[in-house]
Protein backbone atom coordinates (compact mmCIF):
# COMPACT_ATOMS: atom_id res chain seq x y z
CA UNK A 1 -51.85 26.28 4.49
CA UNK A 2 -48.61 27.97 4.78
CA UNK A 3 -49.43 29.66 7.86
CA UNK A 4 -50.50 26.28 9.14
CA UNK A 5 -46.84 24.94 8.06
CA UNK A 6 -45.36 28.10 9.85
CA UNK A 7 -46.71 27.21 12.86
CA UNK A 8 -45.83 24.06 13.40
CA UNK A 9 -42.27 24.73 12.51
CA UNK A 10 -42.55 27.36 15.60
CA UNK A 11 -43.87 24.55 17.97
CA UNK A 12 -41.26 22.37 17.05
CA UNK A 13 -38.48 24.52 17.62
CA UNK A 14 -39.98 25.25 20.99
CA UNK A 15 -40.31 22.05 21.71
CA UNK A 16 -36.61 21.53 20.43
CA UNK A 17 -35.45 24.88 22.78
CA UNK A 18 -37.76 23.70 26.03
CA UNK A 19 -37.66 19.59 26.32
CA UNK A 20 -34.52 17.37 26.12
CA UNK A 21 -33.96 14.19 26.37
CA UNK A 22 -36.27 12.26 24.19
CA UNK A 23 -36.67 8.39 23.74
CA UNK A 24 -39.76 6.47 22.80
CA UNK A 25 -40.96 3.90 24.91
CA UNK A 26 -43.31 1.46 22.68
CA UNK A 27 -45.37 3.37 20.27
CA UNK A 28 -45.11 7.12 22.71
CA UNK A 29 -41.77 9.61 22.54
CA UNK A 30 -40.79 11.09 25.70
CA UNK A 31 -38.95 14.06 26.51
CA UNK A 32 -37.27 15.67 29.93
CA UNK A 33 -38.93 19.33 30.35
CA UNK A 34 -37.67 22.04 32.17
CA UNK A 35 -38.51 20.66 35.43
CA UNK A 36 -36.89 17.58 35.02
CA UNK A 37 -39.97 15.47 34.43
CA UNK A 38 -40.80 13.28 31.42
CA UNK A 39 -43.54 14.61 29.58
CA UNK A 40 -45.18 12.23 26.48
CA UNK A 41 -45.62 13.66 23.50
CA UNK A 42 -47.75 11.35 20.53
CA UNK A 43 -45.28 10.12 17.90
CA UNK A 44 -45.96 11.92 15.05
CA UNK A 45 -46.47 10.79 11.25
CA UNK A 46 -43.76 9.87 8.82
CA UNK A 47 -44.66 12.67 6.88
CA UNK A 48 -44.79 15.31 9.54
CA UNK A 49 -41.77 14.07 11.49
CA UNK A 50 -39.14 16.65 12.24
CA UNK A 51 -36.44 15.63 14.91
CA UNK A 52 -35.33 19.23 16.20
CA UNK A 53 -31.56 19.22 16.06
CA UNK A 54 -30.69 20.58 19.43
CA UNK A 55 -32.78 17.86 21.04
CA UNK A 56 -31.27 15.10 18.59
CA UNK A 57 -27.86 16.66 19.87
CA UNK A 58 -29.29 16.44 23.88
CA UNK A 59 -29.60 12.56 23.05
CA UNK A 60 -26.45 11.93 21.22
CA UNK A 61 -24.53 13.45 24.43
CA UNK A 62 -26.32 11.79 27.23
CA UNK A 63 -26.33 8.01 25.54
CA UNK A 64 -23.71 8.31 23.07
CA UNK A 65 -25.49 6.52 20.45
CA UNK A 66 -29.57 5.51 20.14
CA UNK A 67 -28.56 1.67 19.94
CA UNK A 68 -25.74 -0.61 21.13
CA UNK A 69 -24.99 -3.83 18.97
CA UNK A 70 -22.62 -6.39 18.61
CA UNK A 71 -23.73 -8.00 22.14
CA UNK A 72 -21.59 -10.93 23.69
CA UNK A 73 -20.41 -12.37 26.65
CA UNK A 74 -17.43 -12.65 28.84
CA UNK A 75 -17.76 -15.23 31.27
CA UNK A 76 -21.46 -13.99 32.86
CA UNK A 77 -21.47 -10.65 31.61
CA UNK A 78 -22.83 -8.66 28.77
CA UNK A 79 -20.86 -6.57 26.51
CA UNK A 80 -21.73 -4.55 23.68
CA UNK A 81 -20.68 -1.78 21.39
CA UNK A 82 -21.62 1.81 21.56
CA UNK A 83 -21.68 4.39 18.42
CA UNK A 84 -18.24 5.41 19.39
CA UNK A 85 -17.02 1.92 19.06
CA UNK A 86 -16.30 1.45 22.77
CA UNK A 87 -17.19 -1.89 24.46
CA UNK A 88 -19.70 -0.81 27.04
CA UNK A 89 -21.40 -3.43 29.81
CA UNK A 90 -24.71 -3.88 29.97
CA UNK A 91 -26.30 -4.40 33.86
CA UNK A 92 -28.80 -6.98 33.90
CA UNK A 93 -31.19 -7.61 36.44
CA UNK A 94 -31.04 -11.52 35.61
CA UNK A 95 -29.01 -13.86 34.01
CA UNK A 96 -30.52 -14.39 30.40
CA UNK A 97 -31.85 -17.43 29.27
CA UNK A 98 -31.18 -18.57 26.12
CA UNK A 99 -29.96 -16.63 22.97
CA UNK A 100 -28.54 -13.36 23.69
CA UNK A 101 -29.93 -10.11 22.08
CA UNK A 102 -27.62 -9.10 19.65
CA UNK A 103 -28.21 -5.63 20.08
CA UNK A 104 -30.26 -2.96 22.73
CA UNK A 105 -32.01 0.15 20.85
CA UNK A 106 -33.69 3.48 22.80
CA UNK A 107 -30.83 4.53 24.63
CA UNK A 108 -31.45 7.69 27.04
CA UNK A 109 -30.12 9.15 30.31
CA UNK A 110 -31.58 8.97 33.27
CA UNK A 111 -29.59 11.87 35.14
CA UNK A 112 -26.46 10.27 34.96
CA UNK A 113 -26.75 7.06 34.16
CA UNK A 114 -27.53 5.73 30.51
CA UNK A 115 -29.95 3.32 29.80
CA UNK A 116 -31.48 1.50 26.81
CA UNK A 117 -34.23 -1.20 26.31
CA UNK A 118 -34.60 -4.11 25.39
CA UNK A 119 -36.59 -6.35 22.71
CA UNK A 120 -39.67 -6.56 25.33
CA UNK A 121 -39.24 -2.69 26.55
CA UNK A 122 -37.68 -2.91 29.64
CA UNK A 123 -34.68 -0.21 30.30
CA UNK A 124 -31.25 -1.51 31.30
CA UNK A 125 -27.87 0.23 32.25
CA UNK A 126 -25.39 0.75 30.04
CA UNK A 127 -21.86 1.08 32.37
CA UNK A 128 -19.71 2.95 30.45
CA UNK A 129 -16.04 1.73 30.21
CA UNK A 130 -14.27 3.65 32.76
CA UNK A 131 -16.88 2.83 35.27
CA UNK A 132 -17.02 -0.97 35.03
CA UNK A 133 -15.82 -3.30 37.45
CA UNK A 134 -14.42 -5.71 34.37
CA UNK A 135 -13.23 -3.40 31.99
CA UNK A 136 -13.08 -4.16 28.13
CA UNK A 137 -12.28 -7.53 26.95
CA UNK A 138 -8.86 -7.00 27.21
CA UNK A 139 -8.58 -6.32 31.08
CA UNK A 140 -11.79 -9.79 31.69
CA UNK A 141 -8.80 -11.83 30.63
CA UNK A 142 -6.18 -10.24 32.50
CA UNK A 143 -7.15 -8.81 36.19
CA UNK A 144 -3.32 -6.96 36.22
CA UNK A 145 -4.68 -4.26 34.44
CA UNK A 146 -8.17 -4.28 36.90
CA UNK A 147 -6.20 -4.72 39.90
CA UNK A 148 -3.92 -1.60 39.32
CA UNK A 149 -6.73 0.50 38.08
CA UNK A 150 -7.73 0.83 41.46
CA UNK A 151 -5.67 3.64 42.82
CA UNK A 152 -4.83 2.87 46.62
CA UNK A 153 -6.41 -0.38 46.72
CA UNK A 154 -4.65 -3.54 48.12
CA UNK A 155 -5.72 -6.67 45.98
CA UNK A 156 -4.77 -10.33 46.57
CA UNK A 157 -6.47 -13.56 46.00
CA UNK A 158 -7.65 -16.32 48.61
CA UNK A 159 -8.51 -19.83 46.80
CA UNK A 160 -9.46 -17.85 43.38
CA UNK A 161 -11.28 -15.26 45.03
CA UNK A 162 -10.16 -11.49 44.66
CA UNK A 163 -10.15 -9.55 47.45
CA UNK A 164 -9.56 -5.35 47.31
CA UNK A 165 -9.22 -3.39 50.56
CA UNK A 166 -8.87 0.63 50.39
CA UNK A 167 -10.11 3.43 48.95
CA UNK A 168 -12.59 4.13 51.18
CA UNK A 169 -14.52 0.31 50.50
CA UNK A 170 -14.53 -2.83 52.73
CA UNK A 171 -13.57 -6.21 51.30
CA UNK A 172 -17.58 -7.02 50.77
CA UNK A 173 -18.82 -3.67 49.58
CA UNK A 174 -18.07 -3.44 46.04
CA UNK A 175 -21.62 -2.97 44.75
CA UNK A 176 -21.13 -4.71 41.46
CA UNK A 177 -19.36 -7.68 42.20
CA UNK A 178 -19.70 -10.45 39.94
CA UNK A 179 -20.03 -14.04 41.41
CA UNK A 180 -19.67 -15.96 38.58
CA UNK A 181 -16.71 -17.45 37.09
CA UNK A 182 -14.41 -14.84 36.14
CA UNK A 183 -12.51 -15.16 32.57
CA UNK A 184 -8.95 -15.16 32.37
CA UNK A 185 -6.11 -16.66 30.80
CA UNK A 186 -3.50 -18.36 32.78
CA UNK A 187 -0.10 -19.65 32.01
CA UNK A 188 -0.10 -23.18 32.72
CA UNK A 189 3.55 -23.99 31.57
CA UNK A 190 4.62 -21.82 34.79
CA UNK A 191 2.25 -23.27 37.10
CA UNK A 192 3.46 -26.78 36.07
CA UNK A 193 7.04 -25.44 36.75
CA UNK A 194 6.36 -24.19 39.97
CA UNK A 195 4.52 -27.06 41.41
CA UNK A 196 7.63 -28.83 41.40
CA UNK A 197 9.20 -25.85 43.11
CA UNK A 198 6.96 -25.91 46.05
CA UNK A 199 7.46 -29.98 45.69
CA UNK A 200 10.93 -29.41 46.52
CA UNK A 201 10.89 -26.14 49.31
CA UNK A 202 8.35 -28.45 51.38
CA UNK A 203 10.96 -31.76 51.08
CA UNK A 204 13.67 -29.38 52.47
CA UNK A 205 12.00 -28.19 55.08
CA UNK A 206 10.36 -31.05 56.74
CA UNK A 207 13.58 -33.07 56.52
CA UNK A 208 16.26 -30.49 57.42
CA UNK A 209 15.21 -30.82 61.08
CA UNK A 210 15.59 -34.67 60.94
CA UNK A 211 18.89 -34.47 59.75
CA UNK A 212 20.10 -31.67 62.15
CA UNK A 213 19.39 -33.70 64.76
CA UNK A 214 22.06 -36.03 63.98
CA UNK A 215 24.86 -33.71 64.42
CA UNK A 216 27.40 -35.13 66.76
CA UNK A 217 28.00 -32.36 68.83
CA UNK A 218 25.59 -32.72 72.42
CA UNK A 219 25.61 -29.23 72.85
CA UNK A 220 24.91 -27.64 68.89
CA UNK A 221 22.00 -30.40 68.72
CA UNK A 222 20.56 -29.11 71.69
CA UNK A 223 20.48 -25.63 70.92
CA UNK A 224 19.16 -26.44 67.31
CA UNK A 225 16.90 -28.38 68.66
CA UNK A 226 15.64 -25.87 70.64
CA UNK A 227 15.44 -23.14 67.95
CA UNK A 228 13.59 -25.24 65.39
CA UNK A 229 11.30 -26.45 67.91
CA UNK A 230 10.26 -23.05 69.13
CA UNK A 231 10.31 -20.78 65.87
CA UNK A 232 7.83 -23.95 65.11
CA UNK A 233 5.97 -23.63 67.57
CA UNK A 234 5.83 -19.67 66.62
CA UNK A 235 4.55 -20.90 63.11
CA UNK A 236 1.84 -23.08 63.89
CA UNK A 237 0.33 -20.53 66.30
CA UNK A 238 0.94 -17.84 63.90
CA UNK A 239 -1.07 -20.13 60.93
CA UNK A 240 -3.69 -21.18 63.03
CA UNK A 241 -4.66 -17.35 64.06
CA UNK A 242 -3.39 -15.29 61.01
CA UNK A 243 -4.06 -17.54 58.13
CA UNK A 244 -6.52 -19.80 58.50
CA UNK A 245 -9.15 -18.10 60.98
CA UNK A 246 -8.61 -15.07 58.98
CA UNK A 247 -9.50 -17.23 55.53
CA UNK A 248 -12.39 -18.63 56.86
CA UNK A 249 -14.00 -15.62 58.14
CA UNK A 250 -13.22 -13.75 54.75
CA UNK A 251 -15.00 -17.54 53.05
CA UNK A 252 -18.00 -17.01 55.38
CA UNK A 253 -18.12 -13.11 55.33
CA UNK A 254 -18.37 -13.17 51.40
CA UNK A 255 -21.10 -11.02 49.86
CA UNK A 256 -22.12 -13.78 47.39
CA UNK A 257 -22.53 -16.08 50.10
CA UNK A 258 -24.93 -14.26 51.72
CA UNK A 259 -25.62 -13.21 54.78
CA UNK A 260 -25.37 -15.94 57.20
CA UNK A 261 -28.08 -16.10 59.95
CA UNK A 262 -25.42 -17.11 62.87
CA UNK A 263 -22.92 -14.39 62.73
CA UNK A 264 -20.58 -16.92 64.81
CA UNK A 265 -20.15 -19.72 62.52
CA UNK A 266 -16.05 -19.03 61.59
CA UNK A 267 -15.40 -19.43 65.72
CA UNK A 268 -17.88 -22.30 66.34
CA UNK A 269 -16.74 -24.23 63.40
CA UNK A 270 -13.00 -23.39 65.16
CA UNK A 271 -14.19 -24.26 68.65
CA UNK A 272 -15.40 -27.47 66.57
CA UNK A 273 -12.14 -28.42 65.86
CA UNK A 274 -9.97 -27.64 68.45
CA UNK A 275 -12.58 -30.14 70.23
CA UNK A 276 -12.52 -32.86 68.08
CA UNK A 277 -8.53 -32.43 68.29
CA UNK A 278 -9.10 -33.01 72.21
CA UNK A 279 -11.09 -35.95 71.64
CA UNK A 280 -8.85 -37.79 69.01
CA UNK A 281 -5.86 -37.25 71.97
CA UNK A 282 -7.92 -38.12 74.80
CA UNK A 283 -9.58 -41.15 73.45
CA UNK A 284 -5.56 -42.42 72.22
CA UNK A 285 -4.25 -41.57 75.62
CA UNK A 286 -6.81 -44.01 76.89
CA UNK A 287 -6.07 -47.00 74.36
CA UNK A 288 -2.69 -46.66 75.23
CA UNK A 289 -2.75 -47.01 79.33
CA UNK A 290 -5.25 -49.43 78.80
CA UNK A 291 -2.53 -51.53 77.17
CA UNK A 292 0.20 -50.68 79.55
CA UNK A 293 -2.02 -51.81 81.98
CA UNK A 294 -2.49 -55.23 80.21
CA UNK A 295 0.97 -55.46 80.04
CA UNK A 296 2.27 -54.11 83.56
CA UNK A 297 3.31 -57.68 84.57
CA UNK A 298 6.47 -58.89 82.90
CA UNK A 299 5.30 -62.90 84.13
CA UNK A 300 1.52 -64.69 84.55
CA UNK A 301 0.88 -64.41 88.34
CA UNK A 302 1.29 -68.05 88.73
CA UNK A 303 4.84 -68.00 87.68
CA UNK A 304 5.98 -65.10 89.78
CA UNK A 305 4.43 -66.57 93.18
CA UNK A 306 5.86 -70.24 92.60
CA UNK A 307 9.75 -69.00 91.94
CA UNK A 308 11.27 -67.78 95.39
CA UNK A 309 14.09 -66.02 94.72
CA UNK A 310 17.62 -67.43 95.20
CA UNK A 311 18.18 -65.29 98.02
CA UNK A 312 15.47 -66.26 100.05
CA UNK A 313 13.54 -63.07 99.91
CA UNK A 314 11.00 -62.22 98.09
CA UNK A 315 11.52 -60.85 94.88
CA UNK A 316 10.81 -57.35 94.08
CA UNK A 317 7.17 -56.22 92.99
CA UNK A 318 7.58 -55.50 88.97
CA UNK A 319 7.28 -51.57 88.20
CA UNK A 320 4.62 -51.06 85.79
CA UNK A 321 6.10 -50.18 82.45
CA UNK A 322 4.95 -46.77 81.21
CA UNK A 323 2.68 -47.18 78.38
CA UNK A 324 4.54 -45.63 75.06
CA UNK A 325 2.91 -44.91 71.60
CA UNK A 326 6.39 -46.54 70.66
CA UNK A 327 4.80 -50.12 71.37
CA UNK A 328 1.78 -49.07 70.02
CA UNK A 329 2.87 -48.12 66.32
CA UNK A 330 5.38 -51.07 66.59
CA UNK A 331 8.35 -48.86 67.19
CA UNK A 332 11.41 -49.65 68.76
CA UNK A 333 13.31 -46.89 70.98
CA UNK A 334 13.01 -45.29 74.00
CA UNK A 335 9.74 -45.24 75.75
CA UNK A 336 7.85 -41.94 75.38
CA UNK A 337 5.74 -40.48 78.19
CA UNK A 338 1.99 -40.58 76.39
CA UNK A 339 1.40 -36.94 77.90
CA UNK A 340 4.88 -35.85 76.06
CA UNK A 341 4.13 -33.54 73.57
CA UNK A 342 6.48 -35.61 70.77
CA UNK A 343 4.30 -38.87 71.01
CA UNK A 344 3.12 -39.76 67.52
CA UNK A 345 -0.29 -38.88 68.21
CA UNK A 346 -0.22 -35.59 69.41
CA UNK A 347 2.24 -35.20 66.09
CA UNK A 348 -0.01 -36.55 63.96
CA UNK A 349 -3.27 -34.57 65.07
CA UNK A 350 -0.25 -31.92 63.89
CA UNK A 351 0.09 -33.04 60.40
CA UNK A 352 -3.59 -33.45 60.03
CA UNK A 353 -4.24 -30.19 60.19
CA UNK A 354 -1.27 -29.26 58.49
CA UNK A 355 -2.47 -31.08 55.47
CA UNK A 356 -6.10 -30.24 55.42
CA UNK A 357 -4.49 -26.52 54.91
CA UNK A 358 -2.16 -27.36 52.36
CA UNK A 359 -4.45 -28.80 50.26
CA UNK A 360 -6.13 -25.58 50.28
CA UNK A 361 -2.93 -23.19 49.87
CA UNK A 362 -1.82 -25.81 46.81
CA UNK A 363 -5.66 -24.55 45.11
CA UNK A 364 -5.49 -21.26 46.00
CA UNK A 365 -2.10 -20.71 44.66
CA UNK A 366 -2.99 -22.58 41.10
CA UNK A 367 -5.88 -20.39 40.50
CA UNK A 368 -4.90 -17.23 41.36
CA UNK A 369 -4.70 -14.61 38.53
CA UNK A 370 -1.23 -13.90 37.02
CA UNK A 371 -1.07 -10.48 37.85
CA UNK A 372 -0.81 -11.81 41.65
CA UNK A 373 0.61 -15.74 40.73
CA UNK A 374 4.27 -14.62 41.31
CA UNK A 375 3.81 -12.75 43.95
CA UNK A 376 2.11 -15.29 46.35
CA UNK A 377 4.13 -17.99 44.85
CA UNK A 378 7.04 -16.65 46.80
CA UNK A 379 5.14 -16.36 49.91
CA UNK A 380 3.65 -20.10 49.86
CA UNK A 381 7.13 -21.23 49.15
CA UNK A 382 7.89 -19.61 52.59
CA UNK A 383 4.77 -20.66 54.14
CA UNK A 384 5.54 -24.31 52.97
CA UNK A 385 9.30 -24.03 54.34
CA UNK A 386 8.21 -22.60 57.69
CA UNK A 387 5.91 -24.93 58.26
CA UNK A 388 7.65 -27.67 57.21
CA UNK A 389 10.37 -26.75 59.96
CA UNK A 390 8.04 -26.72 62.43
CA UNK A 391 6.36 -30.36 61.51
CA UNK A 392 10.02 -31.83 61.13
CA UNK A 393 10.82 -30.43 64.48
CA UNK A 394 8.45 -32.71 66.06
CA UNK A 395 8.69 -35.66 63.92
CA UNK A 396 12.59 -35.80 64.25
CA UNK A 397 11.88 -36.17 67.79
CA UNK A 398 9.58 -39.37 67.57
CA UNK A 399 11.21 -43.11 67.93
CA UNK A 400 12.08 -45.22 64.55
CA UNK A 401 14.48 -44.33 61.54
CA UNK A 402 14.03 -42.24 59.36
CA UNK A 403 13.07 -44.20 56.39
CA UNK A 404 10.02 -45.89 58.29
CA UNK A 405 6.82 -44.05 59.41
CA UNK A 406 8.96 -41.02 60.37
CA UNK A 407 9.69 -41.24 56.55
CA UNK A 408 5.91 -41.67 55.68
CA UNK A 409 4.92 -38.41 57.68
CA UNK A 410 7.23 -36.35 55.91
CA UNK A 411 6.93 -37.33 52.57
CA UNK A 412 3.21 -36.85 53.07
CA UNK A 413 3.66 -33.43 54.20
CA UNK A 414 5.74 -32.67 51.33
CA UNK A 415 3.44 -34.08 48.49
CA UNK A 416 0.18 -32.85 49.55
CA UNK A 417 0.64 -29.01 48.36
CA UNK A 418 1.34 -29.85 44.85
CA UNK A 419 -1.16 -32.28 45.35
CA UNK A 420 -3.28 -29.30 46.00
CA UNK A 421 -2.00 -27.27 42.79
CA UNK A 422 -2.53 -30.71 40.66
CA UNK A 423 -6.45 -30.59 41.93
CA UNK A 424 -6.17 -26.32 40.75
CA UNK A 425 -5.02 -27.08 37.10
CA UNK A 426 -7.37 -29.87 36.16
CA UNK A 427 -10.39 -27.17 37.73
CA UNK A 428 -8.47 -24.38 36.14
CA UNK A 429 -11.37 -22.83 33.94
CA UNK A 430 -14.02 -24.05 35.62
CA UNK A 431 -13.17 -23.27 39.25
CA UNK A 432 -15.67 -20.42 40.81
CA UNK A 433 -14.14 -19.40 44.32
CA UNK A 434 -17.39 -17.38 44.62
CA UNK A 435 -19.76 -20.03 44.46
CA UNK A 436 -22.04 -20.72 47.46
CA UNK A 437 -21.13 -24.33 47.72
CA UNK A 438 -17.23 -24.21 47.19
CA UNK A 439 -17.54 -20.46 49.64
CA UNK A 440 -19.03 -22.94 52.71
CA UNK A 441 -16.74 -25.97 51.71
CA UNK A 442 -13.50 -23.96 51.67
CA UNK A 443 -14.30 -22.18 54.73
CA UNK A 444 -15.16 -24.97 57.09
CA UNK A 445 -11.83 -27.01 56.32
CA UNK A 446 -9.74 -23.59 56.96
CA UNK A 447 -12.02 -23.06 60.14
CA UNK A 448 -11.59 -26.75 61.31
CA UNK A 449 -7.96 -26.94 60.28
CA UNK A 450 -7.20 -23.70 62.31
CA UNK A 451 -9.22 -25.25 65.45
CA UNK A 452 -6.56 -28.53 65.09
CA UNK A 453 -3.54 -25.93 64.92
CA UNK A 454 -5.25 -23.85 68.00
CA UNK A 455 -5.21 -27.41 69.74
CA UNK A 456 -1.73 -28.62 68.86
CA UNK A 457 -0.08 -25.36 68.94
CA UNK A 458 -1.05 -23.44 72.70
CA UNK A 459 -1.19 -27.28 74.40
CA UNK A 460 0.90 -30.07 72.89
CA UNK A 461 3.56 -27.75 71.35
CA UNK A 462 3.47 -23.99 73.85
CA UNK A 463 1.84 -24.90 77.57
CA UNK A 464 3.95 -28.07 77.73
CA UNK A 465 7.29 -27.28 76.80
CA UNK A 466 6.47 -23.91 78.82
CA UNK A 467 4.60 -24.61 81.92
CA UNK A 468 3.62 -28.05 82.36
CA UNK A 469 5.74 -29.90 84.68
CA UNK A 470 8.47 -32.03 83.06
CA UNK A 471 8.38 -29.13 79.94
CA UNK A 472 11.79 -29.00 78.45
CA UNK A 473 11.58 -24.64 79.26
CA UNK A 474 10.58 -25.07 82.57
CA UNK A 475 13.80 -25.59 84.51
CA UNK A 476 16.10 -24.34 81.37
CA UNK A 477 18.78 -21.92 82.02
CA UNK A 478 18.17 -18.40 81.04
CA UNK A 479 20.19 -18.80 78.71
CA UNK A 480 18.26 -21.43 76.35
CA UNK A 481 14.92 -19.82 77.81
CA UNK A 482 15.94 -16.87 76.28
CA UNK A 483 16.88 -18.81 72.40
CA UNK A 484 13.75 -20.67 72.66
CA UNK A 485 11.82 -17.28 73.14
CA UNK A 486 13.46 -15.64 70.98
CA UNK A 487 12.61 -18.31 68.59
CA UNK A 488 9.10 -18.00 69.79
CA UNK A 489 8.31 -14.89 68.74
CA UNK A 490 10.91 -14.74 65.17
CA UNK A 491 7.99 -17.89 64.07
CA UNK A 492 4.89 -15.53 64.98
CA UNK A 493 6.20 -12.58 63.59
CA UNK A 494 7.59 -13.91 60.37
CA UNK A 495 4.18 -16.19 59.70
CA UNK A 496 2.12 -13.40 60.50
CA UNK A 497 4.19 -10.90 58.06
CA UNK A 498 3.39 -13.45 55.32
CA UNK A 499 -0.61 -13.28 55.95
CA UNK A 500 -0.52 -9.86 54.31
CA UNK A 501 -0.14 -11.82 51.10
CA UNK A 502 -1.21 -15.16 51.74
């Protein structure tokens, strides 16, 4: 008997010295050998059970604990405790339906990776926390913390979705992404605050153009003119091309989107707009010679034939009046050329896509994270200003007063992106800029909106006050060509500075 006790004390401190490793799966323990390979070994009687120390030690290193417990969410991730009392992630294959498991038992290594199973035997990995995308509780419900963890990475929000670029990874190749709604805590009493903030920037700088153009010098209005109207110009282009088409491709590029089957859908939804900008001018330029048509003759024919004129001769043959959008809207004023690029319809294809995209900059602003919330606040304050000089530029120019549709236009302009940031606080918690549905819905209007500004922005606003006959540049002294270029390029380059952020 005692020599049958001594040996299996020396084959169980072999098999303590040789395998490492262990864990059980179901009713059979498992242990690494010296090969690498698991090797199953019968689980052996209460009374005969000896766990050798050095391989109890082996399994204590490599998975920290046999057992994590105290499971629980934050947002749709799992989170539970290890036997160190650090809040480790657990990587699920599939959401979980119904109750979570409060705890996962039969941890082990797999090389370098830690796994335990769960209640029906299945393995899954436990991410340590230095190695998790979210972090511990405390850095779910602030993203600062996760955002400067990431040493040479450049990290910005567009309409609640995170972006990071460096480090070696592309925008779409973090592996563990999460696409759910991500957890945070957000300080409303500022956002309120601000809203009226951007409320105000956009008021000033639609109607500071309106009112410059009242200044009773000939020659200052002129040159102002010309300055706003170009660095406007500049802006528009600059949004269009840097903003939105960049947006949209970054909404339709997402990884949690998918991979879409037509790799050109940002451009044709683009090309989509910038056509149905074209038809929405062509089909008004239309209506309104139609009417001038109508309205050509100043007398019924009958009239004009039976009154000779005084003189004995016949009386001139009326000039047809040019057809203006000024009688159309009901406006009274000088008549406007329908081809000029500061008719009311070419200015309000403008605003339309002006205010599709503020919309979306008002949302994406709200729900950004607060590590990034002051930071792009500044820049949309800029981005509101900017464009709001370049939209006041061209309504200033339009017939009426002020305080009639002129008046309307602006105010719209200046409501909608807090409008925007009203529509981000009430969705506050619940907005997912990751989902499928808001991914495809936010990135058409950004694609269409930058196909209007394409539109508006290279012909009713660049080709003809460039090189279209009758453009205001084309027969400018050098002088003025060279302020309105100048102009020009300070809107480009100053919009396009501001995409880094926004």
């Amino acid at each position: 008997m005692a020599k049958a006790l001594l040996l299996l004390s020396l084959l169980g401190l072999v098999h303590a010295q040789t395998y490492t490793g262990c864990h059980t799966h179901g009713s059979t323990e498992y242990c690494f050998g010296p090969d690498g390979k698991e090797t199953p070994f019968p689980t052996p009687t209460p009374t005969s059970k000896t766990v050798p120390a050095t391989t109890a030690a082996s399994t204590t290193t490599s998975a920290h604990a046999s057992a994590v417990t105290g499971c629980h969410s934050h947002g749709s991730e799992l989170f539970c405790i290890d036997g160190d009392g650090h809040e480790v992630q657990v990587v699920l294959a599939s959401t979980p339906t119904g109750e979570l498991p409060a705890q996962y038992t039969g941890c082990h290594s797999h090389g370098g990776e830690t796994f335990c199973m769960d209640l029906e035997g299945n393995d899954v990995q436990i991410v340590e926390d230095g190695d998790s995308t979210e972090g511990s509780s405390s850095s779910s419900s602030s993203e600062g913390s996760h955002s400067g963890s990431k040493e040479g990475m450049n990290c910005h929000f567009h309409a609640g979705v995170e972006h990071c670029v460096g480090a070696g990874e592309s925008e779409s190749g973090s592996s563990h992404k999460s696409c759910g709604v991500r957890s945070r805590d957000y300080d409303v009493p500022l956002r309120i605050g601000t809203l009226f903030v951007v409320l105000v920037t956009s008021s000033i700088g639609v109607l500071l153009p309106m009112l410059l153009v009242k200044l009773p010098s000939a020659k200052v209005n002129g040159v102002v003119s010309t300055v706003i109207k170009q660095f406007g110009t500049g802006v528009i282009l600059s949004t269009a091309f840097v903003h939105l088409y960049t947006h949209a491709n970054l909404m339709f590029t997402n990884e949690c989107l998918g991979e879409l089957e037509y790799e050109a859908t940002t451009s044709a939804v683009v090309m989509a707009g910038i056509f149905l900008s074209f038809l929405f001018e062509y089909i008004g330029h239309r209506i309104i010679l139609a009417r001038g048509k109508r309205s050509a003759s100043p007398c019924p024919e009958q009239t004009c034939e039976s009154s000779p004129s005084p003189t004995g001769k016949e009386p001139p043959s009326p000039q047809p009046q040019q057809p203006t959008l000024a009688a159309l809207g009901h406006h009274h004023g000088p008549p406007l050329d329908p081809t000029n690029p500061n008719t009311q319809l070419s200015v309000l294809v403008m605003e339309a896509g002006v205010i599709f995209h503020s919309v979306l900059i008002g949302l994406t602003l709200v729900v950004a994270g607060d590590s990034f919330y002051k930071t792009l606040l500044v820049v949309i304050v800029f981005h509101q200003f900017f464009e709001g000089l370049a939209l006041g530029a061209r309504i200033a120019l339009l017939p009426g007063r002020l305080m009639g549709a002129k008046g309307v236009m602006a105010a719209a302009f200046a409501v909608i992106t807090p409008v925007g940031m009203a529509i981000g606080l009430g969705v506050l918690h619940s907005f997912n800029g990751n989902d499928k549905s808001t991914l495809v819905a936010l990135g058409t209007l950004d694609a269409l909106s930058a196909g209007v500004l394409v539109w508006v922005g290279l012909v009713d606003m660049w080709a003809r006050d460039w090189v279209m006959e009758g453009g205001e540049m084309m027969n400018a002294r050098m002088s003025s060509v060279a302020v309105g270029g100048i102009s020009l390029i300070a809107g480009m380059v100053l919009m396009g500075v501001l995409g880094k952020w926004a």
